[in-house]
PDB file of N, CA and C in Angstrom:
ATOM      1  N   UNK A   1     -19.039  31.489 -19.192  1.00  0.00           N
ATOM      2  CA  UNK A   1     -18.822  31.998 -17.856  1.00  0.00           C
ATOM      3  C   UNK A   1     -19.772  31.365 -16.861  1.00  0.00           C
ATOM      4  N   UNK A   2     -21.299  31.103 -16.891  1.00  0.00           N
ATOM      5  CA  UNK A   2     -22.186  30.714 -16.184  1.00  0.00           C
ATOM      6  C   UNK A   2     -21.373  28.767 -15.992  1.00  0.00           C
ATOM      7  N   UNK A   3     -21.053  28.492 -17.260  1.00  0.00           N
ATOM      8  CA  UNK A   3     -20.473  26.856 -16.934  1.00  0.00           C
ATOM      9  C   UNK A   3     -19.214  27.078 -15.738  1.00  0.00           C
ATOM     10  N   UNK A   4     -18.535  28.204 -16.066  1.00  0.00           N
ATOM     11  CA  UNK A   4     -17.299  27.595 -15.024  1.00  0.00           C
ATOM     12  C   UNK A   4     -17.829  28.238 -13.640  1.00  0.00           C
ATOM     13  N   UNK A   5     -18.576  29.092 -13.355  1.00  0.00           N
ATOM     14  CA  UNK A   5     -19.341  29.417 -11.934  1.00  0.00           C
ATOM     15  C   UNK A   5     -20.152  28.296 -11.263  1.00  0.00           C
ATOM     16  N   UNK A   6     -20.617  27.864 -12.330  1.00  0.00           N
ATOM     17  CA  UNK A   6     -21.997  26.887 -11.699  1.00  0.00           C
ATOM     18  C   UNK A   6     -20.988  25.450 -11.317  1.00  0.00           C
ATOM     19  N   UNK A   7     -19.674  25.464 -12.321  1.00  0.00           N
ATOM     20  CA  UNK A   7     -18.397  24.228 -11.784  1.00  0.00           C
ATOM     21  C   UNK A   7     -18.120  24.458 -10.576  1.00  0.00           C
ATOM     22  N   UNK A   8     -17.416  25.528 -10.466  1.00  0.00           N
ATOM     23  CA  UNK A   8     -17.346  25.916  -8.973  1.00  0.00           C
ATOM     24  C   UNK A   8     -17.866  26.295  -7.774  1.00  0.00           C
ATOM     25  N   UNK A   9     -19.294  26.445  -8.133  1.00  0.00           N
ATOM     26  CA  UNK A   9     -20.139  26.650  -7.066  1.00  0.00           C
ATOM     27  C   UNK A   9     -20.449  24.957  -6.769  1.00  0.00           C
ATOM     28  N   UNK A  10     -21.048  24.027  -7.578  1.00  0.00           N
ATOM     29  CA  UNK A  10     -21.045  22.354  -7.138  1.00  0.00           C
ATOM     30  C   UNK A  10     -19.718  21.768  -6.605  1.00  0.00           C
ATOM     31  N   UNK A  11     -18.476  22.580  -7.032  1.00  0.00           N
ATOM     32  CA  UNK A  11     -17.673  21.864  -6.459  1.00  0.00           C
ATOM     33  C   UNK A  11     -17.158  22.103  -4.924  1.00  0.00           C
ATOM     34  N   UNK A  12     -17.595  23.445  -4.942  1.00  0.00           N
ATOM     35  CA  UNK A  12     -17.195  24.223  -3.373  1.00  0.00           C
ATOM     36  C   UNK A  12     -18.827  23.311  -2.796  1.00  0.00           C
ATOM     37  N   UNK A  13     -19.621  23.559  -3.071  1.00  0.00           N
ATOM     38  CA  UNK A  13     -20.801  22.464  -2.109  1.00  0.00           C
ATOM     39  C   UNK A  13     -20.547  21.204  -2.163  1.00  0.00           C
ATOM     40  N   UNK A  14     -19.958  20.217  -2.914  1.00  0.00           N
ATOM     41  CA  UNK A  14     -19.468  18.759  -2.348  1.00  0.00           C
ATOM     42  C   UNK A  14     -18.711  18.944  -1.511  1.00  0.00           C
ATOM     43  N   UNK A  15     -17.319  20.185  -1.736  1.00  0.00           N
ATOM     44  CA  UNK A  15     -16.155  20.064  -0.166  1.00  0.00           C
ATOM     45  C   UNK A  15     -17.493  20.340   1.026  1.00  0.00           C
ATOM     46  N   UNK A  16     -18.200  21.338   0.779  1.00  0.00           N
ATOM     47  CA  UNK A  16     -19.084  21.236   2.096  1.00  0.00           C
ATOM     48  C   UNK A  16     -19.756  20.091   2.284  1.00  0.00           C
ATOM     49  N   UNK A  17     -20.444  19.422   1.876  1.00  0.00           N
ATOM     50  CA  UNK A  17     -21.365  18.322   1.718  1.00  0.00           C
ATOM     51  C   UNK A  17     -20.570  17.133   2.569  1.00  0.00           C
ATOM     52  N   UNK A  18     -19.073  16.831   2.018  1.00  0.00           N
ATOM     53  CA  UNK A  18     -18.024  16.038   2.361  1.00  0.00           C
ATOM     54  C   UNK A  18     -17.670  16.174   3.894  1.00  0.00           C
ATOM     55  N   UNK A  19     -17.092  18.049   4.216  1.00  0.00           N
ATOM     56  CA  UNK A  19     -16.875  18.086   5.161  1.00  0.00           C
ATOM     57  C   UNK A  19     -17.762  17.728   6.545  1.00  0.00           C
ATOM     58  N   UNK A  20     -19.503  18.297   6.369  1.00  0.00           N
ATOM     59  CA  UNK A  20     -20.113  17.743   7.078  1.00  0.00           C
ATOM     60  C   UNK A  20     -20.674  16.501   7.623  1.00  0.00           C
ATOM     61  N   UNK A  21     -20.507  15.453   6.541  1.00  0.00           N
ATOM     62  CA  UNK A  21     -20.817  14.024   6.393  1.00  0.00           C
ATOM     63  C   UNK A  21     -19.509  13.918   7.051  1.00  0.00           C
ATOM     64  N   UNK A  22     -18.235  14.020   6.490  1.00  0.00           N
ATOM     65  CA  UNK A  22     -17.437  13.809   7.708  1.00  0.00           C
ATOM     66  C   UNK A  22     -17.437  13.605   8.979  1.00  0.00           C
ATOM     67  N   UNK A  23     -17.856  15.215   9.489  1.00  0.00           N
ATOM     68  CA  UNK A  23     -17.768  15.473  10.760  1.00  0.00           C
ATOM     69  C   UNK A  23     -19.402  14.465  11.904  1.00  0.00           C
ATOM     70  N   UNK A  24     -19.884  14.130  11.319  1.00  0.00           N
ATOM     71  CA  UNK A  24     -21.372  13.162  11.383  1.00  0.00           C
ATOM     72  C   UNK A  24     -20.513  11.988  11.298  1.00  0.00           C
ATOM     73  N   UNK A  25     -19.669  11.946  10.955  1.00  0.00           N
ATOM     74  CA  UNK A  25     -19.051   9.907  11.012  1.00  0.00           C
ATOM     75  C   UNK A  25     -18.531  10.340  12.764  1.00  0.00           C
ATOM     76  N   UNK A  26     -17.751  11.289  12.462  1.00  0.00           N
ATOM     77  CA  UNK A  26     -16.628  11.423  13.820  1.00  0.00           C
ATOM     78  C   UNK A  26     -17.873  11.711  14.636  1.00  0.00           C
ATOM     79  N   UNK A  27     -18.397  12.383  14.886  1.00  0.00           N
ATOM     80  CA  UNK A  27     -19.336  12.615  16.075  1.00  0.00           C
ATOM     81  C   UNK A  27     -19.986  11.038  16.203  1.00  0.00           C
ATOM     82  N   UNK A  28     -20.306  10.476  15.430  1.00  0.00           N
ATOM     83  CA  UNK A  28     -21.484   9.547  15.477  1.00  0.00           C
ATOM     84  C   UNK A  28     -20.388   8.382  16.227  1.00  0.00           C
ATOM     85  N   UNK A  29     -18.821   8.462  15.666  1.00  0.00           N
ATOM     86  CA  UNK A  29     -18.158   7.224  16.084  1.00  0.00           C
ATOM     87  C   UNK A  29     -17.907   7.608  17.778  1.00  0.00           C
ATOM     88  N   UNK A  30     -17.528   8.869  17.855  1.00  0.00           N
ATOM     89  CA  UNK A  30     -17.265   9.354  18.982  1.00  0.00           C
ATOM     90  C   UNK A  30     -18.575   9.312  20.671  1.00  0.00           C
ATOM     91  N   UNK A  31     -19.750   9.177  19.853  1.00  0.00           N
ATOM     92  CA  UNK A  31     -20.369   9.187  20.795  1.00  0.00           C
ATOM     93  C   UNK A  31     -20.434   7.440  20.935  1.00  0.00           C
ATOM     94  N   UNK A  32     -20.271   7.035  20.057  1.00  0.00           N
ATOM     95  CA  UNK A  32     -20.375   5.385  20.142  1.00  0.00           C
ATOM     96  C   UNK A  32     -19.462   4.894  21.444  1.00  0.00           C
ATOM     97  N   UNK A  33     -18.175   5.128  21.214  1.00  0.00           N
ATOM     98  CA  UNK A  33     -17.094   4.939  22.110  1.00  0.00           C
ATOM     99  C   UNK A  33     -17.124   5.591  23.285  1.00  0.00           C
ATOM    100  N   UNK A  34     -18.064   7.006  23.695  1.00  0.00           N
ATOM    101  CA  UNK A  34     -18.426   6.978  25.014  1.00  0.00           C
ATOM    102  C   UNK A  34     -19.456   6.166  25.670  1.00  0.00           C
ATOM    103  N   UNK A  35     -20.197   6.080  25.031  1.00  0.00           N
ATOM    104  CA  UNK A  35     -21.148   5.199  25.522  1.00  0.00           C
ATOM    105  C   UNK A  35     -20.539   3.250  25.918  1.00  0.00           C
ATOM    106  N   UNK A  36     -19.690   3.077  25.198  1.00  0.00           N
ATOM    107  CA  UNK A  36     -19.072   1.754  25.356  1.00  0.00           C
ATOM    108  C   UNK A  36     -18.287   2.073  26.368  1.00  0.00           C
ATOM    109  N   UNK A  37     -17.571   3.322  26.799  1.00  0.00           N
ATOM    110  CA  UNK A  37     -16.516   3.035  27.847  1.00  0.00           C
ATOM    111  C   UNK A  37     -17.417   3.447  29.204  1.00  0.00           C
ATOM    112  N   UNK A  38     -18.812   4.494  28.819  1.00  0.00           N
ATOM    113  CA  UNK A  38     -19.367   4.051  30.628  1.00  0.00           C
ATOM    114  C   UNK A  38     -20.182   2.746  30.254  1.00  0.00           C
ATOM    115  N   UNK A  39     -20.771   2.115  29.605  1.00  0.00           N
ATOM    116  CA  UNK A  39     -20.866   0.836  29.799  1.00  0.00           C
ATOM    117  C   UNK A  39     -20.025  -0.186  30.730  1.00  0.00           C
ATOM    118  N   UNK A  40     -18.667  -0.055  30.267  1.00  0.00           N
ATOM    119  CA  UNK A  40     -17.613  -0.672  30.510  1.00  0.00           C
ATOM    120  C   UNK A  40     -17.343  -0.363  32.158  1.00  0.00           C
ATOM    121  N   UNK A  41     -17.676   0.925  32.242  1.00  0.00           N
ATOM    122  CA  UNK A  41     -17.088   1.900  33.409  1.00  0.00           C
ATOM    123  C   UNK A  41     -18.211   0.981  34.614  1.00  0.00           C
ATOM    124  N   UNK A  42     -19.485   1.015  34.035  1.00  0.00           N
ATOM    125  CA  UNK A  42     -20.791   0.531  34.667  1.00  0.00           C
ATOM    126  C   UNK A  42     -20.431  -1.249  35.442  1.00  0.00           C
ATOM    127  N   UNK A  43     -20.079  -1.585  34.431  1.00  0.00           N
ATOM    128  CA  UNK A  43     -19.759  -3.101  34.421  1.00  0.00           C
ATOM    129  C   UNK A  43     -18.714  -3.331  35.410  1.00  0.00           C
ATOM    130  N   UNK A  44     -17.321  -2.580  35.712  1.00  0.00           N
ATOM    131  CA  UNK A  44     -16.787  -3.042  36.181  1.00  0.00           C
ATOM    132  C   UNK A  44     -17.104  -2.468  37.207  1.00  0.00           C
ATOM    133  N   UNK A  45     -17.808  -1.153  37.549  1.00  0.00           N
ATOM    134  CA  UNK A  45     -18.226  -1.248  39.180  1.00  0.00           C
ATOM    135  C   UNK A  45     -19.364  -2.134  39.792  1.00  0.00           C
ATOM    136  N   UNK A  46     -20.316  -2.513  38.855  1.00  0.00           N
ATOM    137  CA  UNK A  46     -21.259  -3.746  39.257  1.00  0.00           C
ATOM    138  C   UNK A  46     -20.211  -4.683  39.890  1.00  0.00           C
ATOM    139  N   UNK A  47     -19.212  -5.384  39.441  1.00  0.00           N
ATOM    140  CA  UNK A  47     -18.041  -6.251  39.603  1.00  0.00           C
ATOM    141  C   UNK A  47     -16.934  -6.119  40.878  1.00  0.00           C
ATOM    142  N   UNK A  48     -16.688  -4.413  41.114  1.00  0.00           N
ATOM    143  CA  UNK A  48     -16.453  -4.296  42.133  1.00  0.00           C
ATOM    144  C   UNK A  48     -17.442  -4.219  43.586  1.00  0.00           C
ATOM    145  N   UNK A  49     -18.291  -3.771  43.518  1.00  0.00           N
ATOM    146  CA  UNK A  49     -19.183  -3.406  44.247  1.00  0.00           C
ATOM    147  C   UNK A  49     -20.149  -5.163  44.803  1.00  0.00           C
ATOM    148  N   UNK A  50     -19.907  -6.278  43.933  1.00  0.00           N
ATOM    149  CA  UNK A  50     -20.515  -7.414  44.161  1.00  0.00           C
ATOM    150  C   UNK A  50     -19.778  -7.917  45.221  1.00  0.00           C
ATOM    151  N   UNK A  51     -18.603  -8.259  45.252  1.00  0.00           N
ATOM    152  CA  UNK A  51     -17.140  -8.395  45.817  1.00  0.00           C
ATOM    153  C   UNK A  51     -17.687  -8.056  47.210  1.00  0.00           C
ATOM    154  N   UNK A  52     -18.179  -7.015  47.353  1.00  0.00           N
ATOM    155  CA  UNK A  52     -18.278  -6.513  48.926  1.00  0.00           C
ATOM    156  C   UNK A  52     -19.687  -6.552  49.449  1.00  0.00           C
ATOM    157  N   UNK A  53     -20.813  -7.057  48.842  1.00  0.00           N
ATOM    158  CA  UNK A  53     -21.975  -6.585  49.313  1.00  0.00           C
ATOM    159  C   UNK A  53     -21.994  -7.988  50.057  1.00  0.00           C
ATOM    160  N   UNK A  54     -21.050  -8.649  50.358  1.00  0.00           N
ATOM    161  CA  UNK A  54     -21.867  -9.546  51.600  1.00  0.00           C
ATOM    162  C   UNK A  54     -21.340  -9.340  52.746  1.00  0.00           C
ATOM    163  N   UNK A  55     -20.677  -8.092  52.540  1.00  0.00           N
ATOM    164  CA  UNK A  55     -19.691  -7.457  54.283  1.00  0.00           C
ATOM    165  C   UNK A  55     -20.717  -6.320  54.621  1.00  0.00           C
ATOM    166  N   UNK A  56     -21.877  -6.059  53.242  1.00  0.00           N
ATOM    167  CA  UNK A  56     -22.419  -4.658  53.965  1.00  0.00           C
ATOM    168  C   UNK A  56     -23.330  -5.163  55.454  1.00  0.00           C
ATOM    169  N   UNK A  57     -23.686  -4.157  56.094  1.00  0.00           N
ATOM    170  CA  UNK A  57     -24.605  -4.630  57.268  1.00  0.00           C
ATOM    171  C   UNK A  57     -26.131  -4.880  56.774  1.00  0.00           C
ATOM    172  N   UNK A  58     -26.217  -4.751  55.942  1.00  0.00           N
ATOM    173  CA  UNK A  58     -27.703  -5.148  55.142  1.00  0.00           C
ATOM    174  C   UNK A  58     -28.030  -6.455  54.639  1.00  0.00           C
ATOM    175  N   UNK A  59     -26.694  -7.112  54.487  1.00  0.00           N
ATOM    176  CA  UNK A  59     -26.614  -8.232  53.806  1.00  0.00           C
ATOM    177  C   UNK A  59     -27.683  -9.259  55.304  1.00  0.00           C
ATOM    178  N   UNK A  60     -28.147 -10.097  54.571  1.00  0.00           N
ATOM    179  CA  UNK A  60     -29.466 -10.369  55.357  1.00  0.00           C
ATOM    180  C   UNK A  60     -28.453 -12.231  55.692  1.00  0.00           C
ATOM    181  N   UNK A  61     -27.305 -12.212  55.486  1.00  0.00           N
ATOM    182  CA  UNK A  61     -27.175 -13.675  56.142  1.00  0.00           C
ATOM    183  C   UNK A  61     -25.496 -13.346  56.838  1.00  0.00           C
ATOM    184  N   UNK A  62     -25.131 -14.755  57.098  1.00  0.00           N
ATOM    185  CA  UNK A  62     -23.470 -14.287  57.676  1.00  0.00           C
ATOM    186  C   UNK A  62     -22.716 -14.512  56.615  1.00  0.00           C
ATOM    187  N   UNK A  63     -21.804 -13.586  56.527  1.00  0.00           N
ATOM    188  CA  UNK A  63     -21.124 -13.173  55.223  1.00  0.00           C
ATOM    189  C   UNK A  63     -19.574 -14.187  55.156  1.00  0.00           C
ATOM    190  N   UNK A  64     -19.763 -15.012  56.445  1.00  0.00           N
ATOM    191  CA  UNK A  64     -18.646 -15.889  56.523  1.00  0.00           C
ATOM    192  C   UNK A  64     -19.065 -17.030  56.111  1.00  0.00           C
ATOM    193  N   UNK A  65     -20.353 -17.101  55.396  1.00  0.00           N
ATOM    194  CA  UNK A  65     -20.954 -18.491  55.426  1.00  0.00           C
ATOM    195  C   UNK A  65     -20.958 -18.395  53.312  1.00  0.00           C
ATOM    196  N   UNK A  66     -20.184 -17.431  52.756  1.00  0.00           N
ATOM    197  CA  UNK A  66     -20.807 -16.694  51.691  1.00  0.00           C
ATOM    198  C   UNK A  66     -19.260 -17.525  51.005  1.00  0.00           C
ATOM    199  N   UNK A  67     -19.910 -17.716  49.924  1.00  0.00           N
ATOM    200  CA  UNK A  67     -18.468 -18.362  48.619  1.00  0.00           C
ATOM    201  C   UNK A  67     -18.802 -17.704  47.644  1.00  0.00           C
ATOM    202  N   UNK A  68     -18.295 -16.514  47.275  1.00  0.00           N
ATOM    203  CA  UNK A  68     -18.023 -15.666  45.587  1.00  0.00           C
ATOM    204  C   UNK A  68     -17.409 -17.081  44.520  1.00  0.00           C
ATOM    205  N   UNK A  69     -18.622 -17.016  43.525  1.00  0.00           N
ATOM    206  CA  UNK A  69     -18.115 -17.573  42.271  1.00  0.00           C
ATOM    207  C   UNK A  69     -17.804 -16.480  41.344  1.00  0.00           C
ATOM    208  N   UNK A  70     -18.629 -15.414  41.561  1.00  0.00           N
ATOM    209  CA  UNK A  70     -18.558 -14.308  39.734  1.00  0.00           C
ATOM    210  C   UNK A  70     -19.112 -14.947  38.881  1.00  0.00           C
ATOM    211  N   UNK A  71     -19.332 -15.933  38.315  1.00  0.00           N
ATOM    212  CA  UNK A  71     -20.134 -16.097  37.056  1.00  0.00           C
ATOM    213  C   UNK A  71     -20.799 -17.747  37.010  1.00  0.00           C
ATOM    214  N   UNK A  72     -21.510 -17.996  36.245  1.00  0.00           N
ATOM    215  CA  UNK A  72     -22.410 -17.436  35.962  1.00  0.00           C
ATOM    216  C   UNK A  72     -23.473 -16.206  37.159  1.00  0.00           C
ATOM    217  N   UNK A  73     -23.450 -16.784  38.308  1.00  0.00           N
ATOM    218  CA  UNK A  73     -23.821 -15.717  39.474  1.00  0.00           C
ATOM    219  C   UNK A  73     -22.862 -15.862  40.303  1.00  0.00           C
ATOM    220  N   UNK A  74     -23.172 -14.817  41.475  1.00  0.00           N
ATOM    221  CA  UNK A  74     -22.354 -13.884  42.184  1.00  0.00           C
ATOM    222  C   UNK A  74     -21.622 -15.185  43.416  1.00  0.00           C
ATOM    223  N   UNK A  75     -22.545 -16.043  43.511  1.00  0.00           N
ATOM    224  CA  UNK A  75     -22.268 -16.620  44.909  1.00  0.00           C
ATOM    225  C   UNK A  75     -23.073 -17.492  45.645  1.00  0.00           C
ATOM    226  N   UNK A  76     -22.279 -18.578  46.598  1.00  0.00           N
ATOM    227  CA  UNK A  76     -23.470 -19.164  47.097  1.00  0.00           C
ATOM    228  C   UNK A  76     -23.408 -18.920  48.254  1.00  0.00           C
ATOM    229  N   UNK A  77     -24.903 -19.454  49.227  1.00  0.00           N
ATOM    230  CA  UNK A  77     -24.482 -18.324  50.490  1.00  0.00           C
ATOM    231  C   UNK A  77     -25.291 -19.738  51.553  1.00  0.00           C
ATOM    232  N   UNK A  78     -24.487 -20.563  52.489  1.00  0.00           N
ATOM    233  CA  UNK A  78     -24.585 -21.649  52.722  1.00  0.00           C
ATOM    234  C   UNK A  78     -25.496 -21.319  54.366  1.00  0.00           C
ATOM    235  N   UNK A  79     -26.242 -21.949  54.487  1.00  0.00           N
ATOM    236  CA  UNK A  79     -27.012 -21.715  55.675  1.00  0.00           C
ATOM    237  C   UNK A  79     -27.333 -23.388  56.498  1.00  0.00           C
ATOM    238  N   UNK A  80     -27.909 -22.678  57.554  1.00  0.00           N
ATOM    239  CA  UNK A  80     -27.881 -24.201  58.528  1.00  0.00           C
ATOM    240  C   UNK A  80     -28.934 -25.065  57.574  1.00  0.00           C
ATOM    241  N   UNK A  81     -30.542 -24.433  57.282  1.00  0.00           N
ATOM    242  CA  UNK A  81     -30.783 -25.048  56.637  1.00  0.00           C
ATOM    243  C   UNK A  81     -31.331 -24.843  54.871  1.00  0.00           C
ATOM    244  N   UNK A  82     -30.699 -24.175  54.158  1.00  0.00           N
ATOM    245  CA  UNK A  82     -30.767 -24.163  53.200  1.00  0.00           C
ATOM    246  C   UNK A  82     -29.567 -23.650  52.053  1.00  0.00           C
ATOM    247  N   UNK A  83     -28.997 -23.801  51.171  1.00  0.00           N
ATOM    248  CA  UNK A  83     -28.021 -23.080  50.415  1.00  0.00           C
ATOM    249  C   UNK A  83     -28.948 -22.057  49.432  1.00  0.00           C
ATOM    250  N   UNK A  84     -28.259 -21.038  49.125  1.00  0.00           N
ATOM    251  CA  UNK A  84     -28.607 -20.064  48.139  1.00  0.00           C
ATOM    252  C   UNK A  84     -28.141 -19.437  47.386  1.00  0.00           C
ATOM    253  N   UNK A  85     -28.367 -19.758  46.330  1.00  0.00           N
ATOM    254  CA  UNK A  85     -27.913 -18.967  45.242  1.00  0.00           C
ATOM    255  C   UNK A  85     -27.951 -17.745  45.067  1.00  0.00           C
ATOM    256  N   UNK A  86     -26.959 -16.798  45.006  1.00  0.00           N
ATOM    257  CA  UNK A  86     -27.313 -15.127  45.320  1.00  0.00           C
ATOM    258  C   UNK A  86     -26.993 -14.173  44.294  1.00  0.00           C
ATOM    259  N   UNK A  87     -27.722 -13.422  43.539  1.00  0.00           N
ATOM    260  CA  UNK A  87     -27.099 -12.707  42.442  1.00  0.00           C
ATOM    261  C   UNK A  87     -27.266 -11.251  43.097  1.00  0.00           C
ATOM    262  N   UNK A  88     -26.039 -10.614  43.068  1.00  0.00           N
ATOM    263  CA  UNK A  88     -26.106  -9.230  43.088  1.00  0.00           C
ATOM    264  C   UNK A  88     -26.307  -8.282  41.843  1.00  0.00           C
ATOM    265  N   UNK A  89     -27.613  -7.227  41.800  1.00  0.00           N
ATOM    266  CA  UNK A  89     -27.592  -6.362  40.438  1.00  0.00           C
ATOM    267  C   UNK A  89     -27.523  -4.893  41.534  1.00  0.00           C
ATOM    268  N   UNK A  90     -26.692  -4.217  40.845  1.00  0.00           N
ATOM    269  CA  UNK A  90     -26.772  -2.794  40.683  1.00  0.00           C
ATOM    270  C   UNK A  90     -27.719  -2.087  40.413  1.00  0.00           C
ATOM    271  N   UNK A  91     -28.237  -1.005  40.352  1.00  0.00           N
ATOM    272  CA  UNK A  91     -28.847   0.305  39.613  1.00  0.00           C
ATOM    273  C   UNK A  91     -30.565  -0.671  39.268  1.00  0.00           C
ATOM    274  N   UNK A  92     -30.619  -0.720  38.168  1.00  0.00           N
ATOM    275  CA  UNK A  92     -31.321  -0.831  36.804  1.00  0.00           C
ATOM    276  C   UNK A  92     -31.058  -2.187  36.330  1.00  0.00           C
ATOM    277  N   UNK A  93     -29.891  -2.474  36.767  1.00  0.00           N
ATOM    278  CA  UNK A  93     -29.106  -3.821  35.856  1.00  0.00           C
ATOM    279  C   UNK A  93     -30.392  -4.699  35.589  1.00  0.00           C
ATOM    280  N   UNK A  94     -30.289  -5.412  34.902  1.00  0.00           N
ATOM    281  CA  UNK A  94     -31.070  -7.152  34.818  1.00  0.00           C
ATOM    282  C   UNK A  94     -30.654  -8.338  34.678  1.00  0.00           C
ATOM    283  N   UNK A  95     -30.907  -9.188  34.906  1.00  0.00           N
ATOM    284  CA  UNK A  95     -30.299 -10.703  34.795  1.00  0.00           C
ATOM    285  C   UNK A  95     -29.631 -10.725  33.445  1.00  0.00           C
ATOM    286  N   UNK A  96     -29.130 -12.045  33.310  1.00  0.00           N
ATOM    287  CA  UNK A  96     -28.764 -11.983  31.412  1.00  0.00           C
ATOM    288  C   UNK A  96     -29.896 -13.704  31.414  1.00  0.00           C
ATOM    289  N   UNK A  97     -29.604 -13.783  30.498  1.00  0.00           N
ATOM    290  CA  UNK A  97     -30.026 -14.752  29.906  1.00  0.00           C
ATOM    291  C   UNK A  97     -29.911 -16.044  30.675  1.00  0.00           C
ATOM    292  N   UNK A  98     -29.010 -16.401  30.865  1.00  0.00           N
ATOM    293  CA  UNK A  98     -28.529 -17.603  31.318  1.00  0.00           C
ATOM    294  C   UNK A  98     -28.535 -17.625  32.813  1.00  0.00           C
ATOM    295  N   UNK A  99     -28.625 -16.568  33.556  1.00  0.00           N
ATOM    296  CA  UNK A  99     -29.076 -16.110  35.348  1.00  0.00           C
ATOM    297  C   UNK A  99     -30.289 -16.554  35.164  1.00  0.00           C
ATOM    298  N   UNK A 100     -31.531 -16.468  34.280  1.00  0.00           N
ATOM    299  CA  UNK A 100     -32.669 -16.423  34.387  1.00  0.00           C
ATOM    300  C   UNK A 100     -33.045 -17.625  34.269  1.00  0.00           C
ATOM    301  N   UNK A 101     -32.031 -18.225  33.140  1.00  0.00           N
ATOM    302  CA  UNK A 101     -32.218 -20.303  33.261  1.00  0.00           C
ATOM    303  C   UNK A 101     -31.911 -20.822  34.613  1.00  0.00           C
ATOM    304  N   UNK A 102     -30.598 -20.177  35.094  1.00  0.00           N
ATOM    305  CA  UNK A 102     -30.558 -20.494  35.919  1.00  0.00           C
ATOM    306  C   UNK A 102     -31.619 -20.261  37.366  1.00  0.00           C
ATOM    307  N   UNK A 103     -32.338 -19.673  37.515  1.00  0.00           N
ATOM    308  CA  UNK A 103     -33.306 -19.388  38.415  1.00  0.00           C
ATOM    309  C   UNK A 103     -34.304 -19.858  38.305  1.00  0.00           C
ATOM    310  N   UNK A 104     -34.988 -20.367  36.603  1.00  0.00           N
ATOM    311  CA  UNK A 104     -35.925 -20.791  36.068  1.00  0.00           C
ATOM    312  C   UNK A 104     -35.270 -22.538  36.800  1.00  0.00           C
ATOM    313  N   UNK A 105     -34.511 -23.480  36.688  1.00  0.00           N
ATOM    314  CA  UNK A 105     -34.388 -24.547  36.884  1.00  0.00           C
ATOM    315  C   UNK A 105     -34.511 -24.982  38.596  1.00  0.00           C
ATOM    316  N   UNK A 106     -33.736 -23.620  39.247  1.00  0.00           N
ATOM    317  CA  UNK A 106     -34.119 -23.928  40.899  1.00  0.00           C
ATOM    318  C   UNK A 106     -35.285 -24.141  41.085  1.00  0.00           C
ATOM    319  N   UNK A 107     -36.365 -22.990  40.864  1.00  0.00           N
ATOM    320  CA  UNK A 107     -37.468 -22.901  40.765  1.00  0.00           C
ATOM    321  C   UNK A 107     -38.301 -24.115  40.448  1.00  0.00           C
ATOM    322  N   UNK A 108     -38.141 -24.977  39.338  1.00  0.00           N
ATOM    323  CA  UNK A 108     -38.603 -26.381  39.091  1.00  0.00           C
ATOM    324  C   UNK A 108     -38.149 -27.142  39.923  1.00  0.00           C
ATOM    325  N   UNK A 109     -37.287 -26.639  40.842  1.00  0.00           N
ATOM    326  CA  UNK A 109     -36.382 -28.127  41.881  1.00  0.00           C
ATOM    327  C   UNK A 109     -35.336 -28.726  41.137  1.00  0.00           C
ATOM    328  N   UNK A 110     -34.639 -28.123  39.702  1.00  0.00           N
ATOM    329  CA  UNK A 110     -33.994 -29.036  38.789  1.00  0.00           C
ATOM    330  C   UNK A 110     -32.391 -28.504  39.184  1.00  0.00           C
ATOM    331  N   UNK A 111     -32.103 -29.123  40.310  1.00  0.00           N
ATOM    332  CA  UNK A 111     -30.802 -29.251  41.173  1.00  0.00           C
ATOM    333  C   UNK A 111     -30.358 -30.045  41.948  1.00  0.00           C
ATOM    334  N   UNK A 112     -29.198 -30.865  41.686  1.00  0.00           N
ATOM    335  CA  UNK A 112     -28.368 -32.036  42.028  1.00  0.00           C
ATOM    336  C   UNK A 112     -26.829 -31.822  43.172  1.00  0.00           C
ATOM    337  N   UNK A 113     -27.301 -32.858  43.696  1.00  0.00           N
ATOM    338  CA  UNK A 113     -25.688 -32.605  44.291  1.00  0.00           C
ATOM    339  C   UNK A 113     -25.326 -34.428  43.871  1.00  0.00           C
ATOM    340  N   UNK A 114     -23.600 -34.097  43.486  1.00  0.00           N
ATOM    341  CA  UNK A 114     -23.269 -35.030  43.202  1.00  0.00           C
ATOM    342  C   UNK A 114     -21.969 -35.238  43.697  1.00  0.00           C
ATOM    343  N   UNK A 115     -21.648 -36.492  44.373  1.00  0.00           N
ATOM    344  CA  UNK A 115     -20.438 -36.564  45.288  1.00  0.00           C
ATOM    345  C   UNK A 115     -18.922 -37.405  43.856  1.00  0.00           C
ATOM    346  N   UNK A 116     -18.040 -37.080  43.515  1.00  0.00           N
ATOM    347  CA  UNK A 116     -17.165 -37.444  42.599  1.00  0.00           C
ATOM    348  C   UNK A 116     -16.035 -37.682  43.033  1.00  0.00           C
ATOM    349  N   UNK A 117     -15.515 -39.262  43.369  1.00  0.00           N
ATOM    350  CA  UNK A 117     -14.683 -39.392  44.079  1.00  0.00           C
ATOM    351  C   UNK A 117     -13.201 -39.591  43.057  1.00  0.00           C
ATOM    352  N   UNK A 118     -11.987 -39.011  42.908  1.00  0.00           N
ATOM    353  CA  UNK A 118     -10.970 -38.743  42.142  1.00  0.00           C
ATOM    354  C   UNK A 118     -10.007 -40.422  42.833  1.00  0.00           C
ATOM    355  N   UNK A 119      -9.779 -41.109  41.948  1.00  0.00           N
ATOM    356  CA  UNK A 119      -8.771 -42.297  42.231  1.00  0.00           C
ATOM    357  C   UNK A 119      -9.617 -42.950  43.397  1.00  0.00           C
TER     358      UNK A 119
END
């Protein structure tokens, strides 16, 4: 009698054991996938919000003088006497990797203009 109690008492605690490890995948996947969609959510208003910051009245040059690339940065922003490279960040945001080469090489002066004539 003690063998088939003590069977069924280990076997009713693995369904528990199971069910909770379960419910720890789903929570754990579930919070994963919120966090990726305000990521996502984050990203594409950085993206919208870049789009327009050279119409705000803050924007410190003339916004007709302004050419949106999007990537690797936001834009160049052409002046009587100088061009500029302009990255817009949001919030908190930070450069990535390759914004920062890129800023690291202006910075050395390591920028060309090159005229390429087609036929």
């Amino acid at each position: 009698m003690d063998f088939l109690l003590s069977w069924w008492l280990l076997l009713i605690l693995s369904g528990c054991l199971f069910f909770v490890t379960s419910m720890c995948f789903k929570y754990k996947s579930a919070a994963s996938e919120l966090k990726s969609r305000i990521r996502s959510q984050s990203t594409r208003y950085g993206q919208i919000t870049e789009q327009f910051l050279p119409l705000v009245e803050a924007y410190p040059w003339d916004s007709k003088q302004f050419r949106f690339l999007g990537s690797p940065i936001d834009g160049i922003q052409f002046e009587e006497d100088k061009i500029v490279l302009v990255e817009f960040k949001s919030s908190s945001s930070q450069m990535s990797a390759k914004q920062r080469k890129i800023k690291e090489l202006v910075e050395e002066g390591k920028v060309e203009f090159r005229l390429i004539r087609a036929g």
